[in-house]
N, C-alpha and C. Protein backbone atom coordinates (compact mmCIF):
# COMPACT_ATOMS: atom_id res chain seq x y z
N UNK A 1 -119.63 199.54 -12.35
CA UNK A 1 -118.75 199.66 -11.22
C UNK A 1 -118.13 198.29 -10.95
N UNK A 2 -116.91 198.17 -11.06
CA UNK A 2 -116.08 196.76 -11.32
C UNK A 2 -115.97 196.18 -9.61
N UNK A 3 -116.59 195.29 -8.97
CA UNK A 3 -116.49 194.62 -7.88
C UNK A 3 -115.36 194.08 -7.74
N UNK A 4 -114.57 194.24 -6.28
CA UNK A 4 -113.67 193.35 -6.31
C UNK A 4 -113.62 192.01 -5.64
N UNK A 5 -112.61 191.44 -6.36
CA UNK A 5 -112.82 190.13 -5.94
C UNK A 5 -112.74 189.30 -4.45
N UNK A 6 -113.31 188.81 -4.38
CA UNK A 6 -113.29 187.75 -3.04
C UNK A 6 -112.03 187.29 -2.50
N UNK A 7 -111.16 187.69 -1.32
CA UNK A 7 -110.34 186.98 -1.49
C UNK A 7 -110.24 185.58 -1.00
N UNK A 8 -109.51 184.87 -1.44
CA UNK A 8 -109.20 183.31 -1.79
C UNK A 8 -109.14 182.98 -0.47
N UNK A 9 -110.15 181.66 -0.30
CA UNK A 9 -109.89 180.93 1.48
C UNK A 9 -108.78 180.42 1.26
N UNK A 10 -108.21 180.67 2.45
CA UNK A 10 -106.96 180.15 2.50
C UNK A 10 -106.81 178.86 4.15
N UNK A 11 -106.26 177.77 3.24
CA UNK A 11 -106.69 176.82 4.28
C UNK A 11 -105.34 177.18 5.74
N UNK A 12 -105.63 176.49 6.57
CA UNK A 12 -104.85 176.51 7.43
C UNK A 12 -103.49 175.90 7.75
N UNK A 13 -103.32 175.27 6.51
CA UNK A 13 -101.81 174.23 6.36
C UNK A 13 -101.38 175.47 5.21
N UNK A 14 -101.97 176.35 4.80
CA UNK A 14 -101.06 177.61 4.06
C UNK A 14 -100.20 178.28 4.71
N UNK A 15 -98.65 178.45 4.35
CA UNK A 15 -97.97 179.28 5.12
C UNK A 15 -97.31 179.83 4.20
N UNK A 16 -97.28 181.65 4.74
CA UNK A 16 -96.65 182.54 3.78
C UNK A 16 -95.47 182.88 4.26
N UNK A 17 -94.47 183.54 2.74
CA UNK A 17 -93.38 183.88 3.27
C UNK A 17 -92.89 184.39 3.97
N UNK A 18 -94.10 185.73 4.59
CA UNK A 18 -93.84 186.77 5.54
C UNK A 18 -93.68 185.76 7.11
N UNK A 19 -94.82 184.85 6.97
CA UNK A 19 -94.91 183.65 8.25
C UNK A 19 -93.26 182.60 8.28
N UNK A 20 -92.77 182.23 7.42
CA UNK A 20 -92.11 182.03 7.29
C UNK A 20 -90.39 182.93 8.24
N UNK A 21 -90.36 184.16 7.16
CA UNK A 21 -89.75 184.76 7.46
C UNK A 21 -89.35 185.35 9.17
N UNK A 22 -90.87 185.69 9.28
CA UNK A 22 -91.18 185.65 11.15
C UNK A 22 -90.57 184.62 11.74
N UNK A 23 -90.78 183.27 11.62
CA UNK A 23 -90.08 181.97 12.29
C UNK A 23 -88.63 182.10 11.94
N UNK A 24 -88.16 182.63 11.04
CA UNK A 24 -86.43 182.67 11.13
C UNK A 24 -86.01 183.70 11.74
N UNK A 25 -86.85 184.72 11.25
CA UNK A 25 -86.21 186.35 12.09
C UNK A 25 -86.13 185.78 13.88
N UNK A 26 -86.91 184.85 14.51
CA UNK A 26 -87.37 184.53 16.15
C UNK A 26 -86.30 183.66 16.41
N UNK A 27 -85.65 183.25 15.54
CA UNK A 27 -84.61 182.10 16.05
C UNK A 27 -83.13 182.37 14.99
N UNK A 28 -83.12 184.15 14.97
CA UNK A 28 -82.02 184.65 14.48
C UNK A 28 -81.37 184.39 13.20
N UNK A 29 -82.02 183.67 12.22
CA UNK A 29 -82.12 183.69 11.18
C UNK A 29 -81.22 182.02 10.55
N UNK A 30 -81.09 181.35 11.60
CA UNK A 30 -80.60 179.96 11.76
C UNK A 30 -81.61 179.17 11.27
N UNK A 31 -81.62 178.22 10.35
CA UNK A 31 -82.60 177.47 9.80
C UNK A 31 -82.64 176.04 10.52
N UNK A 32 -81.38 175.59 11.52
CA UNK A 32 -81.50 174.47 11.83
C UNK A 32 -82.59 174.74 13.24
N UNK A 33 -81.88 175.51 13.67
CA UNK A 33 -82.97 176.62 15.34
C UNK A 33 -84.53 176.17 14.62
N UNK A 34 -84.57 177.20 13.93
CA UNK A 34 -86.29 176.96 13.63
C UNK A 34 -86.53 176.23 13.40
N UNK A 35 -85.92 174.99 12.57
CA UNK A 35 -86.50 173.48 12.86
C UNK A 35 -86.72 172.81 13.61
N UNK A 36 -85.63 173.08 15.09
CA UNK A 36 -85.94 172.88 16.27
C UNK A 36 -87.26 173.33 16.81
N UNK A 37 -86.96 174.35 16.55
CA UNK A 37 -88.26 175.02 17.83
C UNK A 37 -89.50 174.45 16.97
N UNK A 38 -89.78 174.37 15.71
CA UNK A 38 -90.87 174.25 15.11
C UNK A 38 -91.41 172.70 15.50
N UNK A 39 -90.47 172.20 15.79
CA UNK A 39 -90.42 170.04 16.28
C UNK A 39 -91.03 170.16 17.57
N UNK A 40 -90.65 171.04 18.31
CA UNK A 40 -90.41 171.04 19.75
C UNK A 40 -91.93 171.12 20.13
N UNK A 41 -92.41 172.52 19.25
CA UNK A 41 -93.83 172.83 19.55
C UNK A 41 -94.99 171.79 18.73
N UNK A 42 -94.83 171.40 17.61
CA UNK A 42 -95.53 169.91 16.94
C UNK A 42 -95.22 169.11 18.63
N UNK A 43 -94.48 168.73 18.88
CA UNK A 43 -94.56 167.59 19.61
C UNK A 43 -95.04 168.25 21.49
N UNK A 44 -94.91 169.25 21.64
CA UNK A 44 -95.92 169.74 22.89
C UNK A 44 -97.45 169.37 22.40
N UNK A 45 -97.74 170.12 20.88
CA UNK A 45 -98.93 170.02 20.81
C UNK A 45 -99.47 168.48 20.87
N UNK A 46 -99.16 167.57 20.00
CA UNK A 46 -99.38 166.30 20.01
C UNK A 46 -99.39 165.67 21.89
N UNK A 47 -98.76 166.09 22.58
CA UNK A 47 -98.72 165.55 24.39
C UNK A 47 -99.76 166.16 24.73
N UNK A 48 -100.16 167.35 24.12
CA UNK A 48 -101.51 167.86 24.79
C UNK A 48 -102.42 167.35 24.31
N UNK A 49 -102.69 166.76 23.07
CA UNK A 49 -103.84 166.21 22.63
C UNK A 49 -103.77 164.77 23.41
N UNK A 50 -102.65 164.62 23.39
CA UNK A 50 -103.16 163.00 23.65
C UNK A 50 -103.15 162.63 25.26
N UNK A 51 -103.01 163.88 25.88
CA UNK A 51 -103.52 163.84 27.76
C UNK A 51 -104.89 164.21 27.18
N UNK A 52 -105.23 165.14 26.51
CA UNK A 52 -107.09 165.39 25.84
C UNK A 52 -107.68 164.21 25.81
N UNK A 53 -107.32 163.73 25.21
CA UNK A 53 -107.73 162.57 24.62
C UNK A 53 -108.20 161.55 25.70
N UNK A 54 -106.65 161.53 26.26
CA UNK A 54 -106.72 160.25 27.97
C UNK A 54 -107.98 161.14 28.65
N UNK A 55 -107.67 162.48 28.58
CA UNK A 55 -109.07 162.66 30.20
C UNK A 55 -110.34 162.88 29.52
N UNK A 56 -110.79 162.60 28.41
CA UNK A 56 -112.27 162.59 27.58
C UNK A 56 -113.00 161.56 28.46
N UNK A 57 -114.27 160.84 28.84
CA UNK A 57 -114.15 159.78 29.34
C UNK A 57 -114.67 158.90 28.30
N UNK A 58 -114.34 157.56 27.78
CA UNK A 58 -115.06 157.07 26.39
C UNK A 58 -116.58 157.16 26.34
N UNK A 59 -117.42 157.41 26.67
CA UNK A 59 -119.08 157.85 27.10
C UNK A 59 -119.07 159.09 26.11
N UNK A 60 -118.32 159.63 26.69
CA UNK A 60 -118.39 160.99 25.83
C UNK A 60 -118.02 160.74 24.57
N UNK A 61 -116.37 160.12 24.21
CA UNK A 61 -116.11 160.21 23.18
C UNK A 61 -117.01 159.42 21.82
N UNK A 62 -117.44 158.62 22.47
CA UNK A 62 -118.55 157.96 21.32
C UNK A 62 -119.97 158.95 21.18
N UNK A 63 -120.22 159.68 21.97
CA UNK A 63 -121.96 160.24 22.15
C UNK A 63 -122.10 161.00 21.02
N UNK A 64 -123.27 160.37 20.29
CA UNK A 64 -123.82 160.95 19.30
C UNK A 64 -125.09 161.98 19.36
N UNK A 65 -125.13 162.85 18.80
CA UNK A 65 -126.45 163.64 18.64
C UNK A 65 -127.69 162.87 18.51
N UNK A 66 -128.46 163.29 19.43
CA UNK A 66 -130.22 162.45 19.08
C UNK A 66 -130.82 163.32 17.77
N UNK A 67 -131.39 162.59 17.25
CA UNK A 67 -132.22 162.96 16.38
C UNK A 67 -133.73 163.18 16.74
N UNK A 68 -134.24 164.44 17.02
CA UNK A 68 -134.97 164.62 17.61
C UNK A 68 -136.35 165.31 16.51
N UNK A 69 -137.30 164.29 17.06
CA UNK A 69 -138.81 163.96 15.78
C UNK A 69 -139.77 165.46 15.81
């Protein structure tokens, strides 16, 4: 009985054509639009990390796991 195969991890910087296609069909099929919008949201995300970042307090951001005997 022939098993089928596993399918392939697929990392998260993979993007398919159908994904693709979705981002042009949303911004009417204009390629400069979806470059926009695609900048727009990279650079929201990046302002959110880096207010993350500001309200971490450094205590935290260094705290390591104890190793516990």
């Amino acid at each position: 009985m022939p098993s089928e195969p596993a399918p392939a991890k697929r990392s998260p910087f993979d993007v398919s054509d159908t994904e693709i296609d979705e981002a042009l069909a949303v911004c009417d099929g204009d390629p400069r639009e979806t470059i926009c919008a695609l900048l727009v949201g990279q650079a929201f995300l990046e302002h959110e990390m880096s207010k993350l970042k500001a309200d971490a307090s450094a205590g935290f951001r260094r705290r390591r796991k104890r190793v516990e005997d």
